[in-house]
N, C-alpha and C. Protein backbone atom coordinates (compact mmCIF):
# COMPACT_ATOMS: atom_id res chain seq x y z
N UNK A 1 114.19 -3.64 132.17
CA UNK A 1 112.87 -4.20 132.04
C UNK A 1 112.72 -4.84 130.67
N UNK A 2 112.26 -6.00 130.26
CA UNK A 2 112.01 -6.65 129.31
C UNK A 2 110.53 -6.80 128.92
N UNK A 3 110.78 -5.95 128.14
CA UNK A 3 108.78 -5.93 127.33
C UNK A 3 109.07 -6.76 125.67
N UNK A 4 107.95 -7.06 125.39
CA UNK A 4 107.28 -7.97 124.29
C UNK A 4 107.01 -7.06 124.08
N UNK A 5 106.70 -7.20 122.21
CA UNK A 5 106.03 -5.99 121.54
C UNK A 5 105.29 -7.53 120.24
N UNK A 6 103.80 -7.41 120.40
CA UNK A 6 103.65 -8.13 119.13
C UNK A 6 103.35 -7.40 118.58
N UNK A 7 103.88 -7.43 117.20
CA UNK A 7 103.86 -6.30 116.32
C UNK A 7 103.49 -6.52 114.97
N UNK A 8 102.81 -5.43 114.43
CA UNK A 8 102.50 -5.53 112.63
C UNK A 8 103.27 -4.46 112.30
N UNK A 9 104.22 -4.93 111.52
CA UNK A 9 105.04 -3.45 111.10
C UNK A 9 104.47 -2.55 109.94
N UNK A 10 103.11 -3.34 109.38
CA UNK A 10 102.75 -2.35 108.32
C UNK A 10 101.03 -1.81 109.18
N UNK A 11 101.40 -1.43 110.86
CA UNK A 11 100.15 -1.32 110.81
C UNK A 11 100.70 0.29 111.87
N UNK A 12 100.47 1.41 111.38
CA UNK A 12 100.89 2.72 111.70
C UNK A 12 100.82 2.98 113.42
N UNK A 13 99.56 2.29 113.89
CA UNK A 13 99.17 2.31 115.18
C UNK A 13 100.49 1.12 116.19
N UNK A 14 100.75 0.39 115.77
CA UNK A 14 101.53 -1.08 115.95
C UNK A 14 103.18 -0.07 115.81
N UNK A 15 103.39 0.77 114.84
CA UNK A 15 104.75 1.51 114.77
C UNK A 15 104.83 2.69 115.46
N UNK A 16 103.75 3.22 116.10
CA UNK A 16 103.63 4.37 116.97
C UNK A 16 104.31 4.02 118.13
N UNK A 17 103.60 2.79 118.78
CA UNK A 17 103.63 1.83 119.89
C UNK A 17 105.38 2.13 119.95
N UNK A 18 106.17 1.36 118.89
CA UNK A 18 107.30 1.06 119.03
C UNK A 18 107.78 2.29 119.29
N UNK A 19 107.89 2.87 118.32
CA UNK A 19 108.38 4.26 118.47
C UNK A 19 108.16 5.28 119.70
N UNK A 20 107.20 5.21 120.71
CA UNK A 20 107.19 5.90 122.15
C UNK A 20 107.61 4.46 123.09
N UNK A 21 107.83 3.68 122.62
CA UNK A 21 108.84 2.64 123.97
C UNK A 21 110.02 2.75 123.67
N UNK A 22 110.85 3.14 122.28
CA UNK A 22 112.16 3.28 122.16
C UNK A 22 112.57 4.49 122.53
N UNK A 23 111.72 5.39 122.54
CA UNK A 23 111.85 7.29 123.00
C UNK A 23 111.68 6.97 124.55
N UNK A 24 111.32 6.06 125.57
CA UNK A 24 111.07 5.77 126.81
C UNK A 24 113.10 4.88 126.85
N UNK A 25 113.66 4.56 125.95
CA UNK A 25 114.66 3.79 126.30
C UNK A 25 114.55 2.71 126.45
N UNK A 26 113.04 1.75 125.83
CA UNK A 26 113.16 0.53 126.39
C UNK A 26 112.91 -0.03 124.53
N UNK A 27 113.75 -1.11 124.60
CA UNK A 27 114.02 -1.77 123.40
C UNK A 27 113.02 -3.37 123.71
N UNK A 28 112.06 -2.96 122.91
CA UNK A 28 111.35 -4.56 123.12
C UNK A 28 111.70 -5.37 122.31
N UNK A 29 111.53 -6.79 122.66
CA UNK A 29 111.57 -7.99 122.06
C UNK A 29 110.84 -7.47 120.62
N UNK A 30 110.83 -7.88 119.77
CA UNK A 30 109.78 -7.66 119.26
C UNK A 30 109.06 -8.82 117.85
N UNK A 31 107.81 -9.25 118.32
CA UNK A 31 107.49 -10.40 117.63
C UNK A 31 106.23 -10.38 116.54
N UNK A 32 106.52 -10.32 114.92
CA UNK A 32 105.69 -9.77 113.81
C UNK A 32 105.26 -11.31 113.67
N UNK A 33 104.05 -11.22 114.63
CA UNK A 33 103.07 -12.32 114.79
C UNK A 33 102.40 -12.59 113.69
N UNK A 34 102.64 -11.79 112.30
CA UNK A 34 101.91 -12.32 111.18
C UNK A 34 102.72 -13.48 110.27
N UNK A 35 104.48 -13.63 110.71
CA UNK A 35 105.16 -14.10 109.99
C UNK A 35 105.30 -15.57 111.45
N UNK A 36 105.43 -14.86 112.43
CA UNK A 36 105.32 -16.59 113.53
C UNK A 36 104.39 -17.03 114.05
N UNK A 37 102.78 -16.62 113.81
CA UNK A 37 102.01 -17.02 114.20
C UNK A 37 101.90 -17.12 116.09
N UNK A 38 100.63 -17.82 116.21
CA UNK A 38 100.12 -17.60 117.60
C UNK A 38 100.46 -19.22 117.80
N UNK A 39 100.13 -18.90 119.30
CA UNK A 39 100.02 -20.78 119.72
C UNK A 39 98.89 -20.38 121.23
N UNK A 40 98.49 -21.35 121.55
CA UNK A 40 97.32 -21.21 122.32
C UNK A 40 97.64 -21.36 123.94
N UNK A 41 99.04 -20.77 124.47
CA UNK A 41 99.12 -20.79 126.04
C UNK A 41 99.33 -19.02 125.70
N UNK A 42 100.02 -18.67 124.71
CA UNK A 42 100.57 -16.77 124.58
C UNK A 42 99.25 -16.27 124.78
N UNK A 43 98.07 -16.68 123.48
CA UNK A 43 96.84 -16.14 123.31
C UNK A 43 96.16 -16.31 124.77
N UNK A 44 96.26 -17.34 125.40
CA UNK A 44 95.82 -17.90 126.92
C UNK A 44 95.85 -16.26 127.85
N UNK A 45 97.55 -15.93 127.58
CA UNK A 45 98.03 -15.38 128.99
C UNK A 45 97.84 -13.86 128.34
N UNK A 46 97.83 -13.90 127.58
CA UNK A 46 97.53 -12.30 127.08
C UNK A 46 96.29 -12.29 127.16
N UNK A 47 95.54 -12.79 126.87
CA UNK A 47 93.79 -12.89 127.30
C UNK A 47 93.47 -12.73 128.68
N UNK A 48 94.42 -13.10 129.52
CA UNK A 48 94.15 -13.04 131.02
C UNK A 48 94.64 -12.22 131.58
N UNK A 49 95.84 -11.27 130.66
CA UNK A 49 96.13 -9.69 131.10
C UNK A 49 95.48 -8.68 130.84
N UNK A 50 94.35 -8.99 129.85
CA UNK A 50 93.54 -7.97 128.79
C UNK A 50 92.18 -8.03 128.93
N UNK A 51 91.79 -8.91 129.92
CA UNK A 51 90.84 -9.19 130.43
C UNK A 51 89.83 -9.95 129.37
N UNK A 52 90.30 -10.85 128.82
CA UNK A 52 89.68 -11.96 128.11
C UNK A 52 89.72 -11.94 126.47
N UNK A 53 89.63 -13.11 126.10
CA UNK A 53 89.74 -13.68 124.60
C UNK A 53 89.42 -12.43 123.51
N UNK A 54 88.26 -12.17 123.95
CA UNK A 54 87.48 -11.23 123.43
C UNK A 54 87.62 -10.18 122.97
N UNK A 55 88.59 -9.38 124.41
CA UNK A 55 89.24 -8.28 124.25
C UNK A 55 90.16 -8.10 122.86
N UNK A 56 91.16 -9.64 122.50
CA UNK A 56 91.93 -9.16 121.70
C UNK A 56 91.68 -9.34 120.13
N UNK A 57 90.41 -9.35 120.03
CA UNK A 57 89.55 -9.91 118.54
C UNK A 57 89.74 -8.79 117.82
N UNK A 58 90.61 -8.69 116.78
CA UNK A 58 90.31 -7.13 115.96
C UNK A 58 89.14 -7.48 114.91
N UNK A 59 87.95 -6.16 116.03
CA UNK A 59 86.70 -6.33 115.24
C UNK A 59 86.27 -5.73 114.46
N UNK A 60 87.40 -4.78 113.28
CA UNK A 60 87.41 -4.55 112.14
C UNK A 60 87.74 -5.17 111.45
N UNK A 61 88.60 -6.25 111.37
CA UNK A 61 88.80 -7.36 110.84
C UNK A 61 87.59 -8.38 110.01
N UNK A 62 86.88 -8.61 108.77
CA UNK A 62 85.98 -9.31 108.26
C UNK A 62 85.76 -9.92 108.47
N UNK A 63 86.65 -11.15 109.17
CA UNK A 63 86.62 -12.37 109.32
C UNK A 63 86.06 -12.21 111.51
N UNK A 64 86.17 -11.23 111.63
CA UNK A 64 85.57 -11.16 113.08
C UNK A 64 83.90 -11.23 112.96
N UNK A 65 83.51 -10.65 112.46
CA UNK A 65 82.22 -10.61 112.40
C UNK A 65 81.71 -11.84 112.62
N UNK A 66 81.88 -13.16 112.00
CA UNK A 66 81.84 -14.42 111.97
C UNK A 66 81.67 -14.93 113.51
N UNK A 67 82.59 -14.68 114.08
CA UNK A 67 83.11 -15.42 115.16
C UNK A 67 82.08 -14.92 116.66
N UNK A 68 81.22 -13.55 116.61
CA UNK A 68 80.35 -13.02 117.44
C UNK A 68 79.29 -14.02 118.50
N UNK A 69 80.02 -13.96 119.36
CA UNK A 69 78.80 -15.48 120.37
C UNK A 69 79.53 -16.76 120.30
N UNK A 70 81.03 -16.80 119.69
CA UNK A 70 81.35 -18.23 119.62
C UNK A 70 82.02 -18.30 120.99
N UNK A 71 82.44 -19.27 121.37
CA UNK A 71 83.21 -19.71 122.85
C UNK A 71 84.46 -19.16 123.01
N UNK A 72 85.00 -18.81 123.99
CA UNK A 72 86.45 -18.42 124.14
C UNK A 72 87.40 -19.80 123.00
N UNK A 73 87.07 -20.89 123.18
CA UNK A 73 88.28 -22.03 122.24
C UNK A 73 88.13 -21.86 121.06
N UNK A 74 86.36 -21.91 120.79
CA UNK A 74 86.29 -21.18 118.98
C UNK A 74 87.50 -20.12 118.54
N UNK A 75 87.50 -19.05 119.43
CA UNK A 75 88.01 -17.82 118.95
C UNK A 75 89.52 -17.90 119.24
N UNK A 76 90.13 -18.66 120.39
CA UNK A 76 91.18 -18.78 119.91
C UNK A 76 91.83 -19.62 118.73
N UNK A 77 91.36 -20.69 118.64
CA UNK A 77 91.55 -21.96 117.76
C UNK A 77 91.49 -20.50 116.18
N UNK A 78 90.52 -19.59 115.96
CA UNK A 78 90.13 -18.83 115.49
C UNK A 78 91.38 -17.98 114.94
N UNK A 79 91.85 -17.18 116.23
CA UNK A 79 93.12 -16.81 115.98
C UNK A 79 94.51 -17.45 115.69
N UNK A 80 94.49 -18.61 115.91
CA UNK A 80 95.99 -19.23 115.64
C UNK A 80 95.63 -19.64 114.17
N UNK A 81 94.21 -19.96 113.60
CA UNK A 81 94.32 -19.94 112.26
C UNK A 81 94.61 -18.84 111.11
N UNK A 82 94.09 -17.38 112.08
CA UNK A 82 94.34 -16.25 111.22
C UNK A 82 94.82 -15.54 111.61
N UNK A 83 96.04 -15.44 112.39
CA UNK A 83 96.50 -14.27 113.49
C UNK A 83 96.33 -13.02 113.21
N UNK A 84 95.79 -12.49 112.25
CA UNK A 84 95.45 -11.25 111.75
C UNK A 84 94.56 -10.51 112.49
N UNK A 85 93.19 -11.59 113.51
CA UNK A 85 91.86 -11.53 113.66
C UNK A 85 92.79 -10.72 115.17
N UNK A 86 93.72 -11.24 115.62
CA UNK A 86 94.38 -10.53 117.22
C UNK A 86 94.64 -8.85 116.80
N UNK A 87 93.85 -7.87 117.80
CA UNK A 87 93.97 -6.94 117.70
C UNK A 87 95.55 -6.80 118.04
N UNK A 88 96.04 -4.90 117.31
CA UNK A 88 97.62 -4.75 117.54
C UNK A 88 97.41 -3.47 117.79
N UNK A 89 98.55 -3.43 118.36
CA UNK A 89 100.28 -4.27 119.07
C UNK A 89 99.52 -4.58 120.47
N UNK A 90 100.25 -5.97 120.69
CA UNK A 90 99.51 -6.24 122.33
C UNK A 90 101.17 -6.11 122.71
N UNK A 91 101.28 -5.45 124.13
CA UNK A 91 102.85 -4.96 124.92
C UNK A 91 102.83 -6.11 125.75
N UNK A 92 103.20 -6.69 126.53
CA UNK A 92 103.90 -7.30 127.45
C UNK A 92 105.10 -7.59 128.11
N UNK A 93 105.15 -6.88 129.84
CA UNK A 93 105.86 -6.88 130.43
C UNK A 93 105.90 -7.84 131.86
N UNK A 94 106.75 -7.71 132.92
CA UNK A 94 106.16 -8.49 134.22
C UNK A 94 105.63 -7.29 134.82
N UNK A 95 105.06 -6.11 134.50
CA UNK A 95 103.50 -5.38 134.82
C UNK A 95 102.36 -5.85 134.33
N UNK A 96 102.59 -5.99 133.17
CA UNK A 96 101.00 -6.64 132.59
C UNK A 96 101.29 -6.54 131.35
N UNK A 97 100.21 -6.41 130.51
CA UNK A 97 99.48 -6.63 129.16
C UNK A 97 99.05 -5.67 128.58
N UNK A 98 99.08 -5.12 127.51
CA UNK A 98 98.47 -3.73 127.05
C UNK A 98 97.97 -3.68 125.62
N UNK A 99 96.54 -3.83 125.27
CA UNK A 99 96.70 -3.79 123.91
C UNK A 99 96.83 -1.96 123.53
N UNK A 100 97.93 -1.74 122.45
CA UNK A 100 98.13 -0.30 121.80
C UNK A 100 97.34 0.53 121.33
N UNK A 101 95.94 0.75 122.22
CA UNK A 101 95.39 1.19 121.25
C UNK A 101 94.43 2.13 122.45
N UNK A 102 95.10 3.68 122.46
CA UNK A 102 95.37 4.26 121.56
C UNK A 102 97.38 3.72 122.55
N UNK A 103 97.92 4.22 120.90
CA UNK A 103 99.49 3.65 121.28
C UNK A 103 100.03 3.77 122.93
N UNK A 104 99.74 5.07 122.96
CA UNK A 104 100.65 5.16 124.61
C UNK A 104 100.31 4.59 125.43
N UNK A 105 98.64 3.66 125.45
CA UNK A 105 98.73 2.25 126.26
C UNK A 105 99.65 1.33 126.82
N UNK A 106 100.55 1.74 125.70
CA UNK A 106 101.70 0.30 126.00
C UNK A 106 103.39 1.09 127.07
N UNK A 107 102.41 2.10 127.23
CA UNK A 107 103.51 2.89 128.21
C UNK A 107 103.17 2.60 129.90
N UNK A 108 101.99 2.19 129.86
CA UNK A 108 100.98 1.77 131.24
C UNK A 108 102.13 0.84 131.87
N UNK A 109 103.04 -0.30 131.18
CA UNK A 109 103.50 -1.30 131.93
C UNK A 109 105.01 -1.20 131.68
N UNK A 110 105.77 -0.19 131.55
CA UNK A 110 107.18 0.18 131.08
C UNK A 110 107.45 0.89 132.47
C-alpha cells in the first residue's frame, strides 16, 4: 500500500503520525510541505477527502484568523502562499485522506 505523509518534521504531532505508520510496516512517501510547498489540484483533492478547504486551515496558526468567511479560492490561493496555514500531517492513501490529528487518524486508511 502506498500512503503520502505531508509532513512537518519539527511538529511532534506530524512525527507521532510517522512513527505509528512505520510500527504498522508501512513506509510513506513522505513530503515536508514546508520546504516544497503546495500547488492547488493536491490542496483541491485533499480538501475533498477531508471534507473541505476549511477542514485543513491550521486555526492556531495567526495568520488563520485573517482568512475566517473568505471563499474556498481565497484560502487556498491562501495556503500555497503560506503552507504553514495547512493543518499537519494530512495521510493519504487509495482509502482516503486523514488529517493526524489526534495521530492514529492516519491509521484509518493503512
Amino acid at each position: 500500500m502506498s500512503v503520502t505523509l505531508y509532513h512537518n518534521p519539527r511538529c511532534s504531532t506530524s512525527r507521532a503520525s510517522l512513527e505509528l505508520l512505520r510500527a504498522r510496516g508501512v513506509e510513506p512517501t513522505i513530503v515536508e510541505y514546508l520546504k516544497t510547498g503546495w500547488d492547488r489540484p493536491t490542496l483541491e483533492r485533499l480538501a475533498e477527502g477531508v471534507g473541505g478547504v476549511r477542514a485543513l486551515l491550521r486555526a492556531k496558526e495567526p495568520g488563520a484568523a485573517a482568512l475566517k468567511g473568505v471563499a474556498d479560492e481565497a484560502l487556498i490561493a491562501a495556503m500555497i502562499a503560506d503552507p504553514i496555514l495547512v493543518e499537519r500531517p494530512v495521510a493519504e492513501s487509495d482509502k482516503g485522506v486523514r488529517i493526524g490529528r489526534p495521530s492514529e487518524a492516519v491509521l484509518e486508511i493503512v
